[in-house]
N, C-alpha and C. Protein backbone atom coordinates (compact mmCIF):
# COMPACT_ATOMS: atom_id res chain seq x y z
N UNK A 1 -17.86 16.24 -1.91
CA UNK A 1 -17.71 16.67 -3.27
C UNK A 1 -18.71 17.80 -3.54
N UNK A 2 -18.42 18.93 -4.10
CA UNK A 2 -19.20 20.06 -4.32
C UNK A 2 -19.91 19.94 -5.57
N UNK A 3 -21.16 20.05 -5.19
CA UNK A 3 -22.22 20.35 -6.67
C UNK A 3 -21.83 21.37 -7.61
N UNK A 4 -21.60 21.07 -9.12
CA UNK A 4 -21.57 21.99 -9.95
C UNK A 4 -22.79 22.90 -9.85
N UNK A 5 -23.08 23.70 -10.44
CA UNK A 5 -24.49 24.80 -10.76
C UNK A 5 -24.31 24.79 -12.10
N UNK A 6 -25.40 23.89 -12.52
CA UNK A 6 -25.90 23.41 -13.79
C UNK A 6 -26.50 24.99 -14.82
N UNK A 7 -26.94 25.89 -13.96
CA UNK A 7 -27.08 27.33 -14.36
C UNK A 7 -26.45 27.81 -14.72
N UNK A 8 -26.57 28.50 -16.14
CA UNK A 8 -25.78 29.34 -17.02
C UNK A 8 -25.95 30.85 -16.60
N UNK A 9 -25.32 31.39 -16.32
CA UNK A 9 -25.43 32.81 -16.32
C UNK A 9 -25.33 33.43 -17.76
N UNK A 10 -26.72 34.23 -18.02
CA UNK A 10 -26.33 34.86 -19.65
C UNK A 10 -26.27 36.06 -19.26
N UNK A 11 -25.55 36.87 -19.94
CA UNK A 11 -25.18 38.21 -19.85
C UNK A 11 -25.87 38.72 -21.23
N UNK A 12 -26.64 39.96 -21.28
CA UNK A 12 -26.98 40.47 -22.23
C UNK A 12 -26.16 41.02 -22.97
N UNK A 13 -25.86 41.46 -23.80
CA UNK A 13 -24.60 42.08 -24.45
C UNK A 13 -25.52 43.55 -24.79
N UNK A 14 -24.47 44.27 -24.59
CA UNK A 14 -25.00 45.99 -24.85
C UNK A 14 -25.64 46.05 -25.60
N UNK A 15 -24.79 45.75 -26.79
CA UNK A 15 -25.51 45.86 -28.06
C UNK A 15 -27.02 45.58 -28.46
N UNK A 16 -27.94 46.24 -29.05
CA UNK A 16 -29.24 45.46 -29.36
C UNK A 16 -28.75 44.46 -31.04
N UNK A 17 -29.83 44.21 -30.96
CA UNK A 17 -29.83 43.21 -31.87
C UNK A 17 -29.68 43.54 -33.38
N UNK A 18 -30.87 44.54 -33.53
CA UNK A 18 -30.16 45.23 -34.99
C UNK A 18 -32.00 45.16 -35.12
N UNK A 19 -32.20 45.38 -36.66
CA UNK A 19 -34.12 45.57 -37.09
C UNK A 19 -34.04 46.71 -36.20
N UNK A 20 -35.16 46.70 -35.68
CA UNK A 20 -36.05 47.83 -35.24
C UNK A 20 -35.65 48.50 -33.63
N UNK A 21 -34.56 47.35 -33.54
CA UNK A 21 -33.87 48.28 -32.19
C UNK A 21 -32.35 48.73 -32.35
N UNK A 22 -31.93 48.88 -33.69
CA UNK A 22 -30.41 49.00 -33.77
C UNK A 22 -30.72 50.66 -33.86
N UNK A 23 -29.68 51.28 -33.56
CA UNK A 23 -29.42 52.82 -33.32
C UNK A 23 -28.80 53.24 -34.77
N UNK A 24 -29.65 54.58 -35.10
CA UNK A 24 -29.17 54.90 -36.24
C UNK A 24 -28.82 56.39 -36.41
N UNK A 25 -28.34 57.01 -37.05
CA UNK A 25 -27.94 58.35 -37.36
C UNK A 25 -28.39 58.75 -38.44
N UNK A 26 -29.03 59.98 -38.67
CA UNK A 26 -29.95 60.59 -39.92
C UNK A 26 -29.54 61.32 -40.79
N UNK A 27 -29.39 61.45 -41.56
CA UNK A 27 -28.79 62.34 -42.74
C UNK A 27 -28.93 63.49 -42.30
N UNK A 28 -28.49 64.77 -42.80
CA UNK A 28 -28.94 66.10 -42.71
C UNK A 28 -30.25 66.27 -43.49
N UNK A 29 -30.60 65.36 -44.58
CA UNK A 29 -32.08 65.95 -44.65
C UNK A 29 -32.92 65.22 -44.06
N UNK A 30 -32.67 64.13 -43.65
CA UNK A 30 -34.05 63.59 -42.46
C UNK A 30 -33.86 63.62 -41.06
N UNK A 31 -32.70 64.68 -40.70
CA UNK A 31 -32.48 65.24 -39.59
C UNK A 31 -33.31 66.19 -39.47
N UNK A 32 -33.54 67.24 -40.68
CA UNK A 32 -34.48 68.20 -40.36
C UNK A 32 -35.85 67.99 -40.22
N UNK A 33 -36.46 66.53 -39.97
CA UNK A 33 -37.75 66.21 -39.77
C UNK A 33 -37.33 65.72 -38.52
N UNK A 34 -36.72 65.07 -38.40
CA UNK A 34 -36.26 63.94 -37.12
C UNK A 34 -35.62 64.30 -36.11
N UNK A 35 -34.95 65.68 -36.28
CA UNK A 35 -33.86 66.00 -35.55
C UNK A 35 -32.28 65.17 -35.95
N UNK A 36 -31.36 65.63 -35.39
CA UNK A 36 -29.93 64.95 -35.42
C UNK A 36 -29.54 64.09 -34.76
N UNK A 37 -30.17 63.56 -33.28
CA UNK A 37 -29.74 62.69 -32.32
C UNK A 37 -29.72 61.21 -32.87
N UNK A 38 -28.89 60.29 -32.69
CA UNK A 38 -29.25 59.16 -32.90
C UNK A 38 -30.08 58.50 -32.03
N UNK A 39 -30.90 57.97 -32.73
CA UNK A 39 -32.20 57.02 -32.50
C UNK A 39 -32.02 55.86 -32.71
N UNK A 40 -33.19 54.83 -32.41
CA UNK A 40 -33.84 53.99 -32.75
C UNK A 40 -34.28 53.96 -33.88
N UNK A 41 -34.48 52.86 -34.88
CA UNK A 41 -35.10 52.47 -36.24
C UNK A 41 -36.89 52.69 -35.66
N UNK A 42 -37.31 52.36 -34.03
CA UNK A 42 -38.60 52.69 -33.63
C UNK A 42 -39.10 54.08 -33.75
N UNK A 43 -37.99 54.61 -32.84
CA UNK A 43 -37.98 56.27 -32.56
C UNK A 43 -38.22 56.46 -33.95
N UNK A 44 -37.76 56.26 -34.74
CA UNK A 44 -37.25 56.74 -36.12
C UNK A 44 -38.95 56.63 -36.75
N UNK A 45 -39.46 55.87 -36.96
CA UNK A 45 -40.17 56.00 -37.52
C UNK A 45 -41.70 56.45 -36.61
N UNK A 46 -41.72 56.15 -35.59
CA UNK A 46 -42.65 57.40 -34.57
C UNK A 46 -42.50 59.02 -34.67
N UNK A 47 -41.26 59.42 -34.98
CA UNK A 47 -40.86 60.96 -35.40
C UNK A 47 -41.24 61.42 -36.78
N UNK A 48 -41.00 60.01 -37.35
CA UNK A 48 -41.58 60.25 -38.64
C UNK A 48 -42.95 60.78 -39.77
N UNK A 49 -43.69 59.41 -38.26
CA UNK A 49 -45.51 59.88 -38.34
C UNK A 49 -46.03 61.14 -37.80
N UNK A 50 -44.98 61.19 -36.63
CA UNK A 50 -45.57 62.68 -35.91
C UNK A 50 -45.82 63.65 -36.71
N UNK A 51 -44.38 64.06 -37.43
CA UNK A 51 -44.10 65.22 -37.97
C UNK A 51 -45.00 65.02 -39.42
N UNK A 52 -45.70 63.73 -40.60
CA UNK A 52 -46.58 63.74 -41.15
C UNK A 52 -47.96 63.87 -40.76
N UNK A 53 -48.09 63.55 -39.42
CA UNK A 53 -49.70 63.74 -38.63
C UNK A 53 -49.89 65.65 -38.51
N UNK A 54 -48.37 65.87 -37.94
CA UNK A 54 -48.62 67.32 -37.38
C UNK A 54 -48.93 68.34 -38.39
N UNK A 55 -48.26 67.94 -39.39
CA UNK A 55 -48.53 68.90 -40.84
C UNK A 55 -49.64 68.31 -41.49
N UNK A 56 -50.05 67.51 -41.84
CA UNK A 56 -51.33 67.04 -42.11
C UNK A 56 -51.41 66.68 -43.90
N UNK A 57 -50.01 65.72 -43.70
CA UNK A 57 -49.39 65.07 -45.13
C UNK A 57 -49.86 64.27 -45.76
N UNK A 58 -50.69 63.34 -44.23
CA UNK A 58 -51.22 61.99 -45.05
C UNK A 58 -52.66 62.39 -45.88
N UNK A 59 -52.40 61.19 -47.05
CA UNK A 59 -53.70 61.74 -47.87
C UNK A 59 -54.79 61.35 -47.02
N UNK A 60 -55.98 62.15 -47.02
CA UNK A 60 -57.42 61.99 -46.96
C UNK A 60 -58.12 60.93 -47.82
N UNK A 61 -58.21 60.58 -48.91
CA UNK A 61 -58.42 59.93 -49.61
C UNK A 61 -57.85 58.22 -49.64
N UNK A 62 -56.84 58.25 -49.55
CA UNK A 62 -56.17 57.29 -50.03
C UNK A 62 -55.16 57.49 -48.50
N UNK A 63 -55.65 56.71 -47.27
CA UNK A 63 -54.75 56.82 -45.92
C UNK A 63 -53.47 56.28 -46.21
N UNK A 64 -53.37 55.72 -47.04
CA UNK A 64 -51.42 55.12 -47.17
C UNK A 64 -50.71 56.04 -48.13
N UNK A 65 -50.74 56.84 -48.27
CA UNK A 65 -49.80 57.66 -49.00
C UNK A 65 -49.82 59.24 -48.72
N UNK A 66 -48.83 59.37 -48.61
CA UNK A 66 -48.21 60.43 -48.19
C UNK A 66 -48.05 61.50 -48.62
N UNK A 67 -48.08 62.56 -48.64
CA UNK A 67 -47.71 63.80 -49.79
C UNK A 67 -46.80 64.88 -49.00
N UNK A 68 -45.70 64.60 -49.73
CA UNK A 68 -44.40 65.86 -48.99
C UNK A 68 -44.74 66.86 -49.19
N UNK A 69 -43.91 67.32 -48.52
CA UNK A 69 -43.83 69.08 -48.12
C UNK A 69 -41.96 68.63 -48.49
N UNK A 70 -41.91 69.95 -48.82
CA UNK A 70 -40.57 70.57 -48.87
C UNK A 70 -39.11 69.54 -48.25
N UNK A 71 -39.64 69.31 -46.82
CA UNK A 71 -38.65 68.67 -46.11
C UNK A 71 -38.35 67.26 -46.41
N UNK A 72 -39.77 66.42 -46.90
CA UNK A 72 -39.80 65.12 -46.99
C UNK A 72 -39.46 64.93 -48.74
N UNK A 73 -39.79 66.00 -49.61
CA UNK A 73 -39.75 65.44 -50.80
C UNK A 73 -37.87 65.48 -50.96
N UNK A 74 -37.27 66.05 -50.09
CA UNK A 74 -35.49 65.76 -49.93
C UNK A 74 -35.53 64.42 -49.51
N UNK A 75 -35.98 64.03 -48.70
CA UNK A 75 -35.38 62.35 -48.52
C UNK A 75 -36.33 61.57 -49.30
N UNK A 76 -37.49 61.72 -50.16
CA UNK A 76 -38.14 60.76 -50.98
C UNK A 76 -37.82 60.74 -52.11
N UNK A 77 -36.49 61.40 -52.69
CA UNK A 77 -35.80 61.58 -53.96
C UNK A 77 -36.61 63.03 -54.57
N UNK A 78 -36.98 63.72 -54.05
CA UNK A 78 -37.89 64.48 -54.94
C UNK A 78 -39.21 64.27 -55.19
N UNK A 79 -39.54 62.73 -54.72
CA UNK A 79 -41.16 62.43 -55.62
C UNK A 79 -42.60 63.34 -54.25
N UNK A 80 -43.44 63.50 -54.85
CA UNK A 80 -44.33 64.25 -54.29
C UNK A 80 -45.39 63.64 -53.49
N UNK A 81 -45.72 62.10 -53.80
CA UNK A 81 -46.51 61.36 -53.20
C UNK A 81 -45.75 60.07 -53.12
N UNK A 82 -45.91 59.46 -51.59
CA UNK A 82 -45.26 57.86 -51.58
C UNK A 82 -46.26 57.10 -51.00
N UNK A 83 -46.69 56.13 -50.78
CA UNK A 83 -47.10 55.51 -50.03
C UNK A 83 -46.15 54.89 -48.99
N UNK A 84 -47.12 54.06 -48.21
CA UNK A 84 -46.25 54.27 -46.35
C UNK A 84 -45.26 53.00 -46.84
N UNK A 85 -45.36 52.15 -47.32
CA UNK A 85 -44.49 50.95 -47.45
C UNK A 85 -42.99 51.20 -48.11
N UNK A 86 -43.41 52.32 -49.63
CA UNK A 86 -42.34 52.85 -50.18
C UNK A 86 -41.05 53.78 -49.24
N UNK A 87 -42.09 54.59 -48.32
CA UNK A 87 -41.77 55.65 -47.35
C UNK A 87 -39.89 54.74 -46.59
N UNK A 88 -40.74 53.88 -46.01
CA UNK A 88 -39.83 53.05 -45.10
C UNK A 88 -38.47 52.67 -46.22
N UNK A 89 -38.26 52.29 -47.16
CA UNK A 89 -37.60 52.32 -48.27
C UNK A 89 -36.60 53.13 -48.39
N UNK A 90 -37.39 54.12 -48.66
CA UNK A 90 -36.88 55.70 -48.99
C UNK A 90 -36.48 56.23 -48.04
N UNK A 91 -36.66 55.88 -46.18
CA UNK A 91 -36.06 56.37 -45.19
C UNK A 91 -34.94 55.55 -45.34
N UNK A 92 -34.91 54.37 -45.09
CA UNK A 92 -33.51 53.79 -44.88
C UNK A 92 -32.13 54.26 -46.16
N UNK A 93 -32.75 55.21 -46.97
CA UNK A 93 -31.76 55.60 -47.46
C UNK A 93 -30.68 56.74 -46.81
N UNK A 94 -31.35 57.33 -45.88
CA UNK A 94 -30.66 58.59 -45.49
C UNK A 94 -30.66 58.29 -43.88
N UNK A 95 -30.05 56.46 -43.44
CA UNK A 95 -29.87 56.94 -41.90
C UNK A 95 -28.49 56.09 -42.24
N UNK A 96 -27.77 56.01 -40.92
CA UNK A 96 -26.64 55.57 -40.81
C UNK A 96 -26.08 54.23 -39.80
C-alpha cells in the first residue's frame, strides 16, 4: 500500500497581497514627481521622499511637514504645507 504525502504543496499566487506591496499607477500629477511607471505603494513612497529630500521641502523646523513646490501642491489639493501622515492621505488620492 503506498504512503500518501501528508505535504501540501503551496503555490504562491502572482499576485501580492495588496497594502504596501500592491502595484499602483500615478496620476499625471504625481507622475511628474514619481514618474509614470507603475510601482509599488513602497517604491511609491521612497520616490516620494527622494524627490522632497532632493529639493529640500521638508521643514527645518518642524521635521514632519512638508512644504510644496509647484509639483506637490497639485496632488496636496493646492495646500502649501502638509505634514507626513496627511501626505500619505493626499497621495493615495492620485494613484490607481
Amino acid at each position: 500500500m503506498a504512503k500518501k504525502s501528508s505535504k501540501k504543496t503551496s503555490k504562491k499566487s502572482a499576485k501580492p497581497r495588496g497594502g504596501i506591496a500592491m502595484t499602483v499607477t500615478p496620476s499625471s500629477m504625481l507622475a511628474a514627481v514619481v514618474g509614470a511607471a507603475q510601482l509599488t505603494r513602497a517604491e511609491l513612497t521612497k520616490k516620494i521622499w527622494a524627490y522632497i529630500k532632493r529639493n529640500g521641502l521638508q521643514d527645518t523646523k518642524n521635521r514632519r511637514n512638508i512644504n510644496a513646490d509647484d509639483k506637490l501642491k497639485a496632488v496636496f489639493g493646492g495646500k502649501g504645507t502638509v505634514n507626513m501622515f496627511e501626505m500619505t492621505k493626499l497621495v493615495n488620492k492620485h494613484v490607481k
